[in-house]
Protein backbone atom coordinates (compact mmCIF):
# COMPACT_ATOMS: atom_id res chain seq x y z
CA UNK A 1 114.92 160.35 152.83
CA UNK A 2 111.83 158.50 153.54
CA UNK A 3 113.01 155.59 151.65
CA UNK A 4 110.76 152.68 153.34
CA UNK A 5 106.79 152.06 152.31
CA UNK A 6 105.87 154.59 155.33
CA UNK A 7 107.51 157.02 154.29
CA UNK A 8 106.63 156.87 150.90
CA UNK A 9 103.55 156.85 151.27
CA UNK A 10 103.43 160.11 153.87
CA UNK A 11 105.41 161.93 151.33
CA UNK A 12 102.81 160.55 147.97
CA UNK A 13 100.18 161.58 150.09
CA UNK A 14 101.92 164.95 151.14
CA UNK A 15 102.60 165.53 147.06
CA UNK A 16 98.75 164.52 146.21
CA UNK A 17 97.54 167.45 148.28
CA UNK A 18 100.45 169.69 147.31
CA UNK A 19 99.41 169.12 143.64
CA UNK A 20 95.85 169.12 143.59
CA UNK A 21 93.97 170.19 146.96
CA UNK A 22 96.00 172.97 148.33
CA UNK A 23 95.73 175.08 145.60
CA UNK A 24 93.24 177.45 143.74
CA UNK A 25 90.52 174.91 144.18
CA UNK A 26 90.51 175.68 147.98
CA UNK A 27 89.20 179.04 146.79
CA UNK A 28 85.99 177.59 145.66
CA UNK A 29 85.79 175.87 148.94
CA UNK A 30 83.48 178.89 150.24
CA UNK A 31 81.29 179.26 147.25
CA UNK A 32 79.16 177.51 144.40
CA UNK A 33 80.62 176.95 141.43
CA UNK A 34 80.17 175.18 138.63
CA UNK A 35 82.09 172.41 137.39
CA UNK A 36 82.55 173.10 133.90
CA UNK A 37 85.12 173.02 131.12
CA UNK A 38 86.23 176.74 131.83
CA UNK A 39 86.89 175.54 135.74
CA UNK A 40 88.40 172.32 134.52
CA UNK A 41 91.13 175.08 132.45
CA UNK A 42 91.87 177.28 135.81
CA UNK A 43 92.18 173.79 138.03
CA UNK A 44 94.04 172.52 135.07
CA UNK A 45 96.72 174.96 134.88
CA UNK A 46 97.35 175.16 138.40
CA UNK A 47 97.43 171.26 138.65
CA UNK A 48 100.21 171.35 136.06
CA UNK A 49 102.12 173.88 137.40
CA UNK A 50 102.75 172.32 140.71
CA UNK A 51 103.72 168.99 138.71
CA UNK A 52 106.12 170.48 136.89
CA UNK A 53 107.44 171.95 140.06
CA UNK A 54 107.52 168.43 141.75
CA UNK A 55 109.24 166.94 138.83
CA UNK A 56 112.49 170.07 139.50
CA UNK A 57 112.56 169.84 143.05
CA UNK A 58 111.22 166.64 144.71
CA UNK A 59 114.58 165.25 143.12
CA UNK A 60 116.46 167.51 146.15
CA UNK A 61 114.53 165.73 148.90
CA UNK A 62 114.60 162.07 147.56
CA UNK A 63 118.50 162.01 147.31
CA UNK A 64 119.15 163.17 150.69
CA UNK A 65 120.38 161.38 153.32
CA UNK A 66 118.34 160.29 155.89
CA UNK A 67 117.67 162.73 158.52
CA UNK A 68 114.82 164.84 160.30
CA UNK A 69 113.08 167.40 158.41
CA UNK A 70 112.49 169.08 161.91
CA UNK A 71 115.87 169.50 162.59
CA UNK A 72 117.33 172.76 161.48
CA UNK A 73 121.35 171.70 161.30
CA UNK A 74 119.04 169.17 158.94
CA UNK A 75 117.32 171.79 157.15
CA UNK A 76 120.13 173.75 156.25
CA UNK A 77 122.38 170.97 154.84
CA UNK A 78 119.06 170.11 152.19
CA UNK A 79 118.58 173.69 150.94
CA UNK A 80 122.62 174.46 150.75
CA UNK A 81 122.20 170.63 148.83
CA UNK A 82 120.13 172.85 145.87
CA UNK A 83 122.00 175.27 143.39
CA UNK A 84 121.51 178.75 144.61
CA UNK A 85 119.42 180.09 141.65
CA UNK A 86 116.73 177.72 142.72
CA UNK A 87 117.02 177.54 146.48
CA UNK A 88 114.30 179.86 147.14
CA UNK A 89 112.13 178.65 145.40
CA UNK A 90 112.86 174.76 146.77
CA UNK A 91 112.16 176.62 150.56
CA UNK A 92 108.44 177.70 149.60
CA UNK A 93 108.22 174.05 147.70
CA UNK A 94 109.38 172.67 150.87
CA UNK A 95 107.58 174.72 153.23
CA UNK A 96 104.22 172.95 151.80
CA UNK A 97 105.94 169.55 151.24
CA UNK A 98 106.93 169.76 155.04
CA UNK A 99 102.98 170.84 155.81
CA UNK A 100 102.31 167.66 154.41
CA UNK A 101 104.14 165.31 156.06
CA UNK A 102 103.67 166.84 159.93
CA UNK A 103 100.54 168.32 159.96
CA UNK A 104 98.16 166.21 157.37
CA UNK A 105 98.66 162.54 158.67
CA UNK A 106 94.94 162.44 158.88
CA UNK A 107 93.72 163.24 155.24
CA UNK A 108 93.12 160.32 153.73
CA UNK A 109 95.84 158.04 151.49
CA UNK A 110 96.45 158.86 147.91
CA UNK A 111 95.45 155.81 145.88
CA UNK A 112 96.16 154.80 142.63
CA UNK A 113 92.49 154.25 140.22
CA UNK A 114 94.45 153.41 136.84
CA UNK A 115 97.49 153.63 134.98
CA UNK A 116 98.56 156.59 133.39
CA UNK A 117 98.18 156.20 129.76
CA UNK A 118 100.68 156.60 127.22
CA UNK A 119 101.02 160.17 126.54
CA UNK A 120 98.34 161.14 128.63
CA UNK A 121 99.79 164.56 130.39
CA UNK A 122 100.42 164.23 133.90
CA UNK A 123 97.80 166.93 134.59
CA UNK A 124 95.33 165.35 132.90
CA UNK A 125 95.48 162.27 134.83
CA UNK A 126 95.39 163.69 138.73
CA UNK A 127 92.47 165.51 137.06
CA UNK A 128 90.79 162.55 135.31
CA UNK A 129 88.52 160.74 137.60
CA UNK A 130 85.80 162.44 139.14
CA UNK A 131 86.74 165.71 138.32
CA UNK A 132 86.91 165.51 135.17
CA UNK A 133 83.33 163.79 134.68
CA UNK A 134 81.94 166.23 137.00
CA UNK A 135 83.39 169.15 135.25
CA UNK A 136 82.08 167.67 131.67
CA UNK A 137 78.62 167.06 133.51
CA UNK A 138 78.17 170.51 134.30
CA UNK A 139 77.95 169.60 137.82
CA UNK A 140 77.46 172.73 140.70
CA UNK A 141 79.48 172.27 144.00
CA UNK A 142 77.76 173.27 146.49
CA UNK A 143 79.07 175.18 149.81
CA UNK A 144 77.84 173.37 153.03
């Protein structure tokens, strides 16, 4: 499923945000907050928990067949595709997966600003661009 560059990309891009922008850090959408070594931790943690979450499930969706996520008959055939133990939890996964894809084809595309290092934590790299040197500056984000 979404095996060409398209759909690659839509489903990167749908990953990115399920990783890193819909999560905690939307709470601090609505207020100031600084950007600080104790934020970095919460952001951190969350960050790493959803990767580690992509790494169990994502597996499910890449190795089945082509078909339309829209389509319940669809639907049904992927989550009977996962053991049972985790099947619930692979429905809220894909619940925000599926967000994603139909309803975020205008954020903007994931890209890629260096290599992952070796044995540089996964977590640490989503987080280590501006984040991170805004969060070791001290910076305040400021609501609008």
């Amino acid at each position: 499923m979404y095996n060409d560059e398209k759909g690659r990309r839509a489903m990167a891009l749908s990953i990115t945000h399920y990783v890193y922008r819909n999560t905690r850090l939307e709470d601090f959408h609505s207020e100031s907050v600084r950007m600080d070594r104790y934020f970095y931790r919460i952001i951190y943690s969350t960050v790493r928990t959803k990767l580690k979450n992509v790494k169990e499930l994502q597996r499910y969706i890449d190795s089945f067949p082509d078909g339309d996520l829209r389509d319940k008959n669809t639907l049904d055939k992927l989550i009977n595709s996962v053991p049972k133990e985790l099947q619930l939890k692979f429905i809220r996964y894909l619940q925000d997966i599926t967000f994603g894809l139909f309803f975020g084809a205008d954020w903007d595309a994931a890209i890629q600003v260096e290599n992952i290092r070796v044995n540089q934590s996964c977590a640490n790299y989503v987080l280590a661009g501006k984040f991170n040197e805004c969060c070791q500056k001290g910076c305040i984000r400021m609501t609008q």
